[in-house]
PDB file of N, CA and C in Angstrom:
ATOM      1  N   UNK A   1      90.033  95.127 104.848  1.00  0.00           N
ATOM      2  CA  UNK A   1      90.314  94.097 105.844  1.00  0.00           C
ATOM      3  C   UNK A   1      91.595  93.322 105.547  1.00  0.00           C
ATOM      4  N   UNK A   2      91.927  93.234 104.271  1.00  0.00           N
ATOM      5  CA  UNK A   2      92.898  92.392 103.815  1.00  0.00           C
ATOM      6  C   UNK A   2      94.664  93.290 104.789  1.00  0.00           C
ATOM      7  N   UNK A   3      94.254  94.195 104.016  1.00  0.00           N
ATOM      8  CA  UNK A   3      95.118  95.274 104.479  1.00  0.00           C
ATOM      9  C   UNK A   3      95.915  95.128 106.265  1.00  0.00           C
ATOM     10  N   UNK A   4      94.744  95.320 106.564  1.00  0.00           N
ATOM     11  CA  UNK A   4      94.951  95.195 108.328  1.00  0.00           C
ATOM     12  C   UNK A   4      95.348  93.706 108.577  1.00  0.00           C
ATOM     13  N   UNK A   5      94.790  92.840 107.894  1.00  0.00           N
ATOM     14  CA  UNK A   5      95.427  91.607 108.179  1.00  0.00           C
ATOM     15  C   UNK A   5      96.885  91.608 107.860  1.00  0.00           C
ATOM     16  N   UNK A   6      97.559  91.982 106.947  1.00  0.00           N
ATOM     17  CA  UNK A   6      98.660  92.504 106.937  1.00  0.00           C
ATOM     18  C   UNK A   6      99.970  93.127 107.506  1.00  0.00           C
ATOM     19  N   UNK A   7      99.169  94.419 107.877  1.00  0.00           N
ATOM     20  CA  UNK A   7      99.494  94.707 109.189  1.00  0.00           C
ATOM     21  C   UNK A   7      99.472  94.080 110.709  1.00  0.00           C
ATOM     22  N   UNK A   8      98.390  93.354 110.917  1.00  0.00           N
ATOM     23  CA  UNK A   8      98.173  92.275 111.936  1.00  0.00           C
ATOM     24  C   UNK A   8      99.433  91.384 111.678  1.00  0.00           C
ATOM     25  N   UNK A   9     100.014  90.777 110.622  1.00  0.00           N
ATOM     26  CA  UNK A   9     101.131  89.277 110.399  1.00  0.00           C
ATOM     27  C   UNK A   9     102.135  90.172 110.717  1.00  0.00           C
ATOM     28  N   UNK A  10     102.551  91.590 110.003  1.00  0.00           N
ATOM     29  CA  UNK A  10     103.648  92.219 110.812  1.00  0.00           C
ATOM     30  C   UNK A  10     103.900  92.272 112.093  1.00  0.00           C
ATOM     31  N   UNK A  11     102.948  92.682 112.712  1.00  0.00           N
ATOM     32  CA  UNK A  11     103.081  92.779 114.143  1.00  0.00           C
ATOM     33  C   UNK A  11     102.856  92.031 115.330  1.00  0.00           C
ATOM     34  N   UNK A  12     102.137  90.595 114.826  1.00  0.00           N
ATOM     35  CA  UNK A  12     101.945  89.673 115.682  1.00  0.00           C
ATOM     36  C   UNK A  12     102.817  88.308 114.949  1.00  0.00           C
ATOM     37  N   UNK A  13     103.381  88.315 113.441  1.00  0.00           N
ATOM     38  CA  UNK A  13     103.720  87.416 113.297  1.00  0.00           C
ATOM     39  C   UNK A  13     102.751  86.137 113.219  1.00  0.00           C
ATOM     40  N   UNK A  14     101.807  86.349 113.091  1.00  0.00           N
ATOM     41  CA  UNK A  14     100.606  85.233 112.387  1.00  0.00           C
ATOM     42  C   UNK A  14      99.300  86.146 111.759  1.00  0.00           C
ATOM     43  N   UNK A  15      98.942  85.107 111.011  1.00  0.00           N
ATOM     44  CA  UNK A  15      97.500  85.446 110.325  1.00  0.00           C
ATOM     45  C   UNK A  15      96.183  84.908 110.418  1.00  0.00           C
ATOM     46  N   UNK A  16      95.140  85.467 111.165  1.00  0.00           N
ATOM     47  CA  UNK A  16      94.301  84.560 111.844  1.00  0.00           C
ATOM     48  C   UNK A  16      93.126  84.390 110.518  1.00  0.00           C
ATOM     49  N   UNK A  17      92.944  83.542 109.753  1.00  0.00           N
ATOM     50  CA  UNK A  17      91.635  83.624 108.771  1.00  0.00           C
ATOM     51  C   UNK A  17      90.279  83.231 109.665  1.00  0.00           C
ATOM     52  N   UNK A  18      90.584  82.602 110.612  1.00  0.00           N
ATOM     53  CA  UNK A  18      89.069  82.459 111.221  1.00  0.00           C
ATOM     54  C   UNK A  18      88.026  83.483 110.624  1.00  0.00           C
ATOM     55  N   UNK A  19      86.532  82.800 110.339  1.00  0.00           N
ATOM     56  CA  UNK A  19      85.860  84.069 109.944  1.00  0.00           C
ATOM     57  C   UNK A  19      85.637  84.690 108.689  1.00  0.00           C
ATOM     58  N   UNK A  20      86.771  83.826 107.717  1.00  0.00           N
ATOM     59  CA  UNK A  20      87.028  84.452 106.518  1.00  0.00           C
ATOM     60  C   UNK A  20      85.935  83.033 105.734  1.00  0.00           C
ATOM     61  N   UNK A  21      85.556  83.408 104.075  1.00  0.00           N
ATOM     62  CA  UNK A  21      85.157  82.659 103.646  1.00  0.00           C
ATOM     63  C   UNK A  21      86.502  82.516 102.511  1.00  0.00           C
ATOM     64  N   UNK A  22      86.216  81.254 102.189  1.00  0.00           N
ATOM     65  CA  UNK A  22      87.978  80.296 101.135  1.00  0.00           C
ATOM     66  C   UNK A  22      88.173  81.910 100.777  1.00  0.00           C
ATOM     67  N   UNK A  23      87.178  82.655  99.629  1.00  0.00           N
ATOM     68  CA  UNK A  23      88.031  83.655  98.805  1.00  0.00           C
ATOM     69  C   UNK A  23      88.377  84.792  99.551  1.00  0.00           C
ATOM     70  N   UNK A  24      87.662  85.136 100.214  1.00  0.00           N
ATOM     71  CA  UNK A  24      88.734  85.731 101.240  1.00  0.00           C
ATOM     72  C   UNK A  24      89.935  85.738 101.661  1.00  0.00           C
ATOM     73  N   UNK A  25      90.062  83.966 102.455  1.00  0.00           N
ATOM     74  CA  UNK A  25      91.100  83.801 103.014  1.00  0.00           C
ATOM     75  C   UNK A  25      92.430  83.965 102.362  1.00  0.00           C
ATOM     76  N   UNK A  26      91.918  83.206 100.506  1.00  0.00           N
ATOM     77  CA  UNK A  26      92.807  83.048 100.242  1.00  0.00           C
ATOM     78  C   UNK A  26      93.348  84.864  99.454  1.00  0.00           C
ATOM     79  N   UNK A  27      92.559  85.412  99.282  1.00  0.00           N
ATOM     80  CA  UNK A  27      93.118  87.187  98.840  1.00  0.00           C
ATOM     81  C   UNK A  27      94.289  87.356 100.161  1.00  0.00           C
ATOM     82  N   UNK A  28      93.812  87.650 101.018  1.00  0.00           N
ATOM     83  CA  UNK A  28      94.905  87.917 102.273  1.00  0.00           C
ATOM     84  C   UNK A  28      95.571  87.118 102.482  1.00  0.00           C
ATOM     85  N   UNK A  29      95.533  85.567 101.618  1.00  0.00           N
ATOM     86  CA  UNK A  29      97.409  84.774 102.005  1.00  0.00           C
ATOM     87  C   UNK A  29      98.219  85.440 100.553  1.00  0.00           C
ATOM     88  N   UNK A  30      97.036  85.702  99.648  1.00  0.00           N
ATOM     89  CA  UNK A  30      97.831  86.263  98.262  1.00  0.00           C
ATOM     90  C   UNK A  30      98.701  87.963  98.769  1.00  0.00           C
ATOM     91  N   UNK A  31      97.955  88.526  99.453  1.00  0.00           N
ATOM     92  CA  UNK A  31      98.828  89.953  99.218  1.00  0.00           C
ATOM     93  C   UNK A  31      99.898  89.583 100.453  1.00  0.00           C
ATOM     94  N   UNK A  32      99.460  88.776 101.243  1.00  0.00           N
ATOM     95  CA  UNK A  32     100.757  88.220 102.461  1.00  0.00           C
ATOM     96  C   UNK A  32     101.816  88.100 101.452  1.00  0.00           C
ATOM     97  N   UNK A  33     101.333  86.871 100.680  1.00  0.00           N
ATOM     98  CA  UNK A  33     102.774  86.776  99.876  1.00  0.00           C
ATOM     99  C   UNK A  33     103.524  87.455  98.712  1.00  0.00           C
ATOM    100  N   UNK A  34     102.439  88.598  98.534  1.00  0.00           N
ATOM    101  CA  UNK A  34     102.961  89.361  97.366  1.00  0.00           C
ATOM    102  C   UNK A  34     103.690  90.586  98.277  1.00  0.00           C
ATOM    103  N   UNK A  35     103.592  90.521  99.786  1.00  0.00           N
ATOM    104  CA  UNK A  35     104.454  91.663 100.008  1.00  0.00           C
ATOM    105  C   UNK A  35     105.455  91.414 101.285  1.00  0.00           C
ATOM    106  N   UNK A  36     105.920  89.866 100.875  1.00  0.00           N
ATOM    107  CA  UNK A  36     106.622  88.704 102.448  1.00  0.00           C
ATOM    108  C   UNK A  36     107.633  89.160 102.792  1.00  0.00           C
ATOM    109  N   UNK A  37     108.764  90.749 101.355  1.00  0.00           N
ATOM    110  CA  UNK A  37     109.623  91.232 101.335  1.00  0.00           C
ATOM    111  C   UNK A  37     109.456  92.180 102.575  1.00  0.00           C
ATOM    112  N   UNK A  38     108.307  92.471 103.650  1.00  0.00           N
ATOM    113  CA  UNK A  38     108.115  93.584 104.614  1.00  0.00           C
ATOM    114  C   UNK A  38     108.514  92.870 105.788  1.00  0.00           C
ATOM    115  N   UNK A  39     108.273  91.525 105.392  1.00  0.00           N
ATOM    116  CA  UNK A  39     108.340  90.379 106.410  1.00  0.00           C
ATOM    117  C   UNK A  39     109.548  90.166 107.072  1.00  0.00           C
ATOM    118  N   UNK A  40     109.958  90.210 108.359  1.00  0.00           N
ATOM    119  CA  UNK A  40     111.373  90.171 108.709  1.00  0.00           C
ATOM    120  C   UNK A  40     111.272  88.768 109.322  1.00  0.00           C
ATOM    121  N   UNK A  41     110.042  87.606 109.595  1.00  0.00           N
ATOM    122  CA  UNK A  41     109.971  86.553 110.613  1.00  0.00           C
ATOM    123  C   UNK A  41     108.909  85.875 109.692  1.00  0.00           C
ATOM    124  N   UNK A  42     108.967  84.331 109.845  1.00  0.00           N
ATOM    125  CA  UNK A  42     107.974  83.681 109.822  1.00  0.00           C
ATOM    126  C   UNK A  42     106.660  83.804 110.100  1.00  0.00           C
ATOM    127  N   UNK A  43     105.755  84.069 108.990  1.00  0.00           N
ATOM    128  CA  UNK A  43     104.227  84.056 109.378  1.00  0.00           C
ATOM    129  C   UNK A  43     103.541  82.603 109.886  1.00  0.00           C
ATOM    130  N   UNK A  44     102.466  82.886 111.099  1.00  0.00           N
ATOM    131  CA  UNK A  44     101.789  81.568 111.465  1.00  0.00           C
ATOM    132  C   UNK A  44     100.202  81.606 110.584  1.00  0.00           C
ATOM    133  N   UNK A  45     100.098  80.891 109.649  1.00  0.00           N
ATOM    134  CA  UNK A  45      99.097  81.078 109.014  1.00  0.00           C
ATOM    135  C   UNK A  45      98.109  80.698 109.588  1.00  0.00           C
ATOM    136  N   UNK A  46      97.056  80.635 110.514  1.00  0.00           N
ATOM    137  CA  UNK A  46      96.018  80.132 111.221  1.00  0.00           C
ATOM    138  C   UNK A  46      94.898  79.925 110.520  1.00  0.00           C
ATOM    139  N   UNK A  47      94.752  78.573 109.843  1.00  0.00           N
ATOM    140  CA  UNK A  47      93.602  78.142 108.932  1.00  0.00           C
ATOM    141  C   UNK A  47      92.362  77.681 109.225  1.00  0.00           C
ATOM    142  N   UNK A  48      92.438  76.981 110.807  1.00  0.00           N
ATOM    143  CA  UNK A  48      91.631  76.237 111.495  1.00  0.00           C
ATOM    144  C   UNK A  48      91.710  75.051 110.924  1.00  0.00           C
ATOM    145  N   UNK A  49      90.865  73.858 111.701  1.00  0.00           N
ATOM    146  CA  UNK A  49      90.710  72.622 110.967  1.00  0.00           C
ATOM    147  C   UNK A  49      89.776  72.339 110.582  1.00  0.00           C
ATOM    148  N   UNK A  50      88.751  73.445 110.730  1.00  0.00           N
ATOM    149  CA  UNK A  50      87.401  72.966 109.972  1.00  0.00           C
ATOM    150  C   UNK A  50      86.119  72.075 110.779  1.00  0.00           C
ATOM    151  N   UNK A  51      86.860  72.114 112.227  1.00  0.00           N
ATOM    152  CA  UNK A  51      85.431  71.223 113.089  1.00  0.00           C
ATOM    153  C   UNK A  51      83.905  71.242 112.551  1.00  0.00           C
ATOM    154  N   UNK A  52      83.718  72.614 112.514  1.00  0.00           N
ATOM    155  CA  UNK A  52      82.713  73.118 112.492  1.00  0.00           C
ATOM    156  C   UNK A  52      81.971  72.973 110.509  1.00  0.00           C
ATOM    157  N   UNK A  53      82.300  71.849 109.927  1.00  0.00           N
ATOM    158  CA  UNK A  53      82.409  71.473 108.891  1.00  0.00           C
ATOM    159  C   UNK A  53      82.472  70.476 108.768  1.00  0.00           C
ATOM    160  N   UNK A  54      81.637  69.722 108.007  1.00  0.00           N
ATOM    161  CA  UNK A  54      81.323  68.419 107.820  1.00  0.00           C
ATOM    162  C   UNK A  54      82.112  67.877 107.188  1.00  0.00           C
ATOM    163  N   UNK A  55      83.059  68.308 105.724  1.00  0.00           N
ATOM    164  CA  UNK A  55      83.722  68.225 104.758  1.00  0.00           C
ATOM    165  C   UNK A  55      85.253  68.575 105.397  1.00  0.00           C
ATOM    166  N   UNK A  56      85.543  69.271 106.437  1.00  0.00           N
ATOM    167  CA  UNK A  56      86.787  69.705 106.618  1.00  0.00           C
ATOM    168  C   UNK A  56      86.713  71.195 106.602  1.00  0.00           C
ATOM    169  N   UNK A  57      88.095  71.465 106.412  1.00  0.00           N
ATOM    170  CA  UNK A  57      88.222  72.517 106.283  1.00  0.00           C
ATOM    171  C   UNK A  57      88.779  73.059 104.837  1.00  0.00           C
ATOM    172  N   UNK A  58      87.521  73.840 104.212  1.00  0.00           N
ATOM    173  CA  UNK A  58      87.857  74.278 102.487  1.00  0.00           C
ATOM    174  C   UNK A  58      89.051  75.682 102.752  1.00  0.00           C
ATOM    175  N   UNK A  59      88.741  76.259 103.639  1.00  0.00           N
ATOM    176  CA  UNK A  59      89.903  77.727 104.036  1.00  0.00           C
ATOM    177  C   UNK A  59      91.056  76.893 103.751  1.00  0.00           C
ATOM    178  N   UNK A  60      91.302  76.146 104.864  1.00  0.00           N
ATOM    179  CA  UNK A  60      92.699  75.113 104.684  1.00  0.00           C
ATOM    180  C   UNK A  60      93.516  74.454 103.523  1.00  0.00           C
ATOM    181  N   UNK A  61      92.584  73.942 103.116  1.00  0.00           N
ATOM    182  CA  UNK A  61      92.495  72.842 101.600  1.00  0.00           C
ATOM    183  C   UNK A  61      92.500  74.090 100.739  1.00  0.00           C
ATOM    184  N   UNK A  62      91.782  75.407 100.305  1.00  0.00           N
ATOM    185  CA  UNK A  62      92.531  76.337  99.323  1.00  0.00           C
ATOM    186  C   UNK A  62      93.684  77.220  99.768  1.00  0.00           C
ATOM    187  N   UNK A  63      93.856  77.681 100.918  1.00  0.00           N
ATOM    188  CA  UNK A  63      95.165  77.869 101.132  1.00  0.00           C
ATOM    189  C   UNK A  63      96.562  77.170 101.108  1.00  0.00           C
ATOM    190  N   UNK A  64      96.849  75.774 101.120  1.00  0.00           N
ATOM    191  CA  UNK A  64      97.732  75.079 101.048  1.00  0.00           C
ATOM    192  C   UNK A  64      97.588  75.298  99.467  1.00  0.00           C
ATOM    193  N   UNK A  65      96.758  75.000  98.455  1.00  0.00           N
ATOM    194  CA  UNK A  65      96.706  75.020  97.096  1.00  0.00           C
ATOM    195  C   UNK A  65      97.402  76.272  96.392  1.00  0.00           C
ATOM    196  N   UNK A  66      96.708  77.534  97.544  1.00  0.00           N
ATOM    197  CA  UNK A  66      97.494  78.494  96.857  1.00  0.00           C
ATOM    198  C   UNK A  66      98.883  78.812  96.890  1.00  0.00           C
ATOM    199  N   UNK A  67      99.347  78.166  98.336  1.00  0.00           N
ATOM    200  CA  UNK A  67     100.831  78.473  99.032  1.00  0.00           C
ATOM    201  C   UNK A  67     101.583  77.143  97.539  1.00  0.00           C
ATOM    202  N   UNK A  68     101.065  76.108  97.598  1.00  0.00           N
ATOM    203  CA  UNK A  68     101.945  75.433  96.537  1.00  0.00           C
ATOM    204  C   UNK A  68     101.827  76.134  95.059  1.00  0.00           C
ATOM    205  N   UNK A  69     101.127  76.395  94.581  1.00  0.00           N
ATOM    206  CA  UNK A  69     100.686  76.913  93.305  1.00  0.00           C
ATOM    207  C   UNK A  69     102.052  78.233  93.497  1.00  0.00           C
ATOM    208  N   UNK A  70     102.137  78.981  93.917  1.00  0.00           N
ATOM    209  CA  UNK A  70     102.970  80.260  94.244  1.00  0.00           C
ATOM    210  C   UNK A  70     104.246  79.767  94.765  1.00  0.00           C
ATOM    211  N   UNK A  71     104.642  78.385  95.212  1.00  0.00           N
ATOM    212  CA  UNK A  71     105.653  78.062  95.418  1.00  0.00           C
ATOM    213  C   UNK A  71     106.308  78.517  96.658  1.00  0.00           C
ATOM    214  N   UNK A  72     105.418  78.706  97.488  1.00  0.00           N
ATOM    215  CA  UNK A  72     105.986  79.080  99.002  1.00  0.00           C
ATOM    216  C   UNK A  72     105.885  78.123  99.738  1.00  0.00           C
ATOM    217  N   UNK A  73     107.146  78.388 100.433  1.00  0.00           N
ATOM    218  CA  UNK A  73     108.077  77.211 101.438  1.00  0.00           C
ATOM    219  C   UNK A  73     107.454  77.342 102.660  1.00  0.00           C
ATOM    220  N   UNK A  74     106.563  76.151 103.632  1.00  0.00           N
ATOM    221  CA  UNK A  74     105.539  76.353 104.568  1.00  0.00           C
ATOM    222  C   UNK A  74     106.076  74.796 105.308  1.00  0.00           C
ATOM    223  N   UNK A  75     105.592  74.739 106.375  1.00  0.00           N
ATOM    224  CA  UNK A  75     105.862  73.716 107.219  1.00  0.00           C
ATOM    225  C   UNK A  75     104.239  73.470 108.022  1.00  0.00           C
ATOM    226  N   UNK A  76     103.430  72.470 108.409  1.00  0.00           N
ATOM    227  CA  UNK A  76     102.489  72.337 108.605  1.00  0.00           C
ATOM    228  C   UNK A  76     102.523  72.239 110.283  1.00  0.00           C
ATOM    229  N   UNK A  77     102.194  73.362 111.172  1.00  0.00           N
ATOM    230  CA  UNK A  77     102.979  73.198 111.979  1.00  0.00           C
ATOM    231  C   UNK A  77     101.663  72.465 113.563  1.00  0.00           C
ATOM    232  N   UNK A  78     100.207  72.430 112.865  1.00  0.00           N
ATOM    233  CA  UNK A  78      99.845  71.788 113.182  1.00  0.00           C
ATOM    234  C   UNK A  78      98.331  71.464 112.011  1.00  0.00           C
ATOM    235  N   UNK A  79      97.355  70.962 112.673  1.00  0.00           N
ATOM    236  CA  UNK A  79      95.787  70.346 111.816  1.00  0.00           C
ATOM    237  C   UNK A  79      95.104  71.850 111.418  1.00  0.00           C
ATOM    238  N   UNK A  80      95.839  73.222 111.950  1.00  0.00           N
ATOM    239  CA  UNK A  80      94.746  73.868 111.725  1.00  0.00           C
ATOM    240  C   UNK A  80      95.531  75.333 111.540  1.00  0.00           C
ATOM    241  N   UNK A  81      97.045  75.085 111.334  1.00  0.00           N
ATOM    242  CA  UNK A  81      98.136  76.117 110.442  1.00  0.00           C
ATOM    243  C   UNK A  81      98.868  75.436 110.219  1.00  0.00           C
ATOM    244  N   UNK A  82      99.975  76.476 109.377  1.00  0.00           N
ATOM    245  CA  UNK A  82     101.143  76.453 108.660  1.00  0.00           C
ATOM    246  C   UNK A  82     101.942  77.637 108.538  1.00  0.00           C
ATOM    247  N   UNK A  83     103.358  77.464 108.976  1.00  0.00           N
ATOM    248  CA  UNK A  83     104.182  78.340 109.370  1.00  0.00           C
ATOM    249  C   UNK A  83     104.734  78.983 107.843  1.00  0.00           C
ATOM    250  N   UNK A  84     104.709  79.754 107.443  1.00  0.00           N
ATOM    251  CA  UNK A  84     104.756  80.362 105.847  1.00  0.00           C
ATOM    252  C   UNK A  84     106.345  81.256 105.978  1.00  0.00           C
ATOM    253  N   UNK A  85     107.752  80.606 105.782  1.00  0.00           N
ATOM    254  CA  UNK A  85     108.783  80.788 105.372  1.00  0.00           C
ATOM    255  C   UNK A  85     108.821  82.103 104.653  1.00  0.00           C
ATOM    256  N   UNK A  86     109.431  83.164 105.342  1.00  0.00           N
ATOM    257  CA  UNK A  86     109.260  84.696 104.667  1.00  0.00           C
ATOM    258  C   UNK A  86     110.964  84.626 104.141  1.00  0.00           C
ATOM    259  N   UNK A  87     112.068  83.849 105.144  1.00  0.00           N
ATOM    260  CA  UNK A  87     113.256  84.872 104.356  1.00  0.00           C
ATOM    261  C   UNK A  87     113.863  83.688 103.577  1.00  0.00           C
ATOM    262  N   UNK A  88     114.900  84.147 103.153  1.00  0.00           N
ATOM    263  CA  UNK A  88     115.788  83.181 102.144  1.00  0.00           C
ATOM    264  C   UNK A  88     115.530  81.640 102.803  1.00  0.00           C
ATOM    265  N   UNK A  89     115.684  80.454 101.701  1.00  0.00           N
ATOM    266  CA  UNK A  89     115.779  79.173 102.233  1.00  0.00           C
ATOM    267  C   UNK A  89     117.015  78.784 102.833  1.00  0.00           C
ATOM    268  N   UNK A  90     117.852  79.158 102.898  1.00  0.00           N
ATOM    269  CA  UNK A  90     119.561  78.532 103.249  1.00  0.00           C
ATOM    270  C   UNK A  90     119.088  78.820 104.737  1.00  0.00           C
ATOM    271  N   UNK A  91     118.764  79.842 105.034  1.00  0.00           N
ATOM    272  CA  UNK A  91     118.819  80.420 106.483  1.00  0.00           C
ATOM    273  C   UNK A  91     117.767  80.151 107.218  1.00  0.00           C
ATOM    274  N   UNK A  92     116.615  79.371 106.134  1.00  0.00           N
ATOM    275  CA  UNK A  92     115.117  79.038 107.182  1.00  0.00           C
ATOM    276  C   UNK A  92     116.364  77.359 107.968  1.00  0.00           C
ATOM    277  N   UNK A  93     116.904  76.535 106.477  1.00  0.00           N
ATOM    278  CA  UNK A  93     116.894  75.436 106.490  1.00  0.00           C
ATOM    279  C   UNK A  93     118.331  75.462 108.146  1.00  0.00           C
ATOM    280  N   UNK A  94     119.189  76.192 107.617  1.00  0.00           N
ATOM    281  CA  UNK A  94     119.977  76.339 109.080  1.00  0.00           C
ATOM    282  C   UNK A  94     119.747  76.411 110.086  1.00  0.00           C
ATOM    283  N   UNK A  95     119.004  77.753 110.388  1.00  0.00           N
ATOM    284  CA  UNK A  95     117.804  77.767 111.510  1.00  0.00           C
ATOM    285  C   UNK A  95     117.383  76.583 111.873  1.00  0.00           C
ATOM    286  N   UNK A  96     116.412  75.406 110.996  1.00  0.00           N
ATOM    287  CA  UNK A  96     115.935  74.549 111.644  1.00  0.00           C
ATOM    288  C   UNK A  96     117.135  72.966 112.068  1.00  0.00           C
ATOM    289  N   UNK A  97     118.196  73.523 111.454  1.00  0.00           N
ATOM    290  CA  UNK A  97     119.336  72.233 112.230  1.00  0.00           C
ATOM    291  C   UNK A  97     119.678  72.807 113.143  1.00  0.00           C
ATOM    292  N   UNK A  98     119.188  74.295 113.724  1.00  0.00           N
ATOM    293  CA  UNK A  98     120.350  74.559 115.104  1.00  0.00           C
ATOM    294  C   UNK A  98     121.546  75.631 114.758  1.00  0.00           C
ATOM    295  N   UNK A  99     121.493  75.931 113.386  1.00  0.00           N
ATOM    296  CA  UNK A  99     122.981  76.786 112.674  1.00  0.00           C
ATOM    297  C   UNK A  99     122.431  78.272 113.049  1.00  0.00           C
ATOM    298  N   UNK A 100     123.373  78.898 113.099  1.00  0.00           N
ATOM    299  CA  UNK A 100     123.472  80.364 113.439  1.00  0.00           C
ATOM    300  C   UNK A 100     121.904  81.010 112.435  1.00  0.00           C
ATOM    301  N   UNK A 101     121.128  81.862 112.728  1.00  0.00           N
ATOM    302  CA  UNK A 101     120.709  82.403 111.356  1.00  0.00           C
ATOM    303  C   UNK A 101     120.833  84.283 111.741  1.00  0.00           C
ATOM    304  N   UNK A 102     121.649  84.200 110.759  1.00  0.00           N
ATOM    305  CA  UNK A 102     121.961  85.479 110.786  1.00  0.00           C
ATOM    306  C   UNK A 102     120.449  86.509 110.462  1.00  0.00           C
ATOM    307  N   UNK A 103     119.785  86.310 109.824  1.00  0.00           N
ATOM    308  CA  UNK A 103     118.585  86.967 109.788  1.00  0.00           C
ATOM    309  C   UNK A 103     117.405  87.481 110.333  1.00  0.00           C
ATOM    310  N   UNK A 104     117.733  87.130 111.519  1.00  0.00           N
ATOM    311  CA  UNK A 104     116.882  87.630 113.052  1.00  0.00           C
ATOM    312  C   UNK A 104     117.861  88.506 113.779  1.00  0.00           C
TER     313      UNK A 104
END
């Protein structure tokens, strides 16, 4: 399953964990980022917010842990993802002033 999720962020450009339990979720943000070099675009990490949870959302809360722990550059792009930075930083950070990015 991890696998196809994989394949799924290639081709749709997000990763839906809905469904997943934390260690799950977080195996398939681990091989996301152990293979982000396939990655030509920004992944949408889709964590949920946890409604359905009294405590929140634990998927969420260990995925952000793992994305910092591993040192990947993410933007929170709303309560229930995070946009997970695949190519160089010079060209995410240009991109987001408006500058050319040569990498698309």
């Amino acid at each position: 399953p991890h696998l196809a999720a994989l394949h799924a962020a290639q081709r749709t450009g997000a990763l839906d964990l809905h469904g997943l339990d934390p260690a799950e979720a977080t195996r398939a943000v681990a091989l996301l980022l152990d293979h982000r070099d396939l990655l030509t675009d920004d992944v949408l990490v889709i964590t949920g917010r946890g409604k359905h949870s009294q405590k929140g959302s634990v998927v969420k809360s260990e995925v952000h842990a793992l994305l910092e722990r591993r040192g990947a550059v993410f933007v929170e792009e709303n309560e229930g993802a995070v946009r997970l930075q695949t190519r160089p930083v010079e060209l995410w950070h240009d991109a987001r002033r408006g500058g050319q990015d040569v990498a698309s």
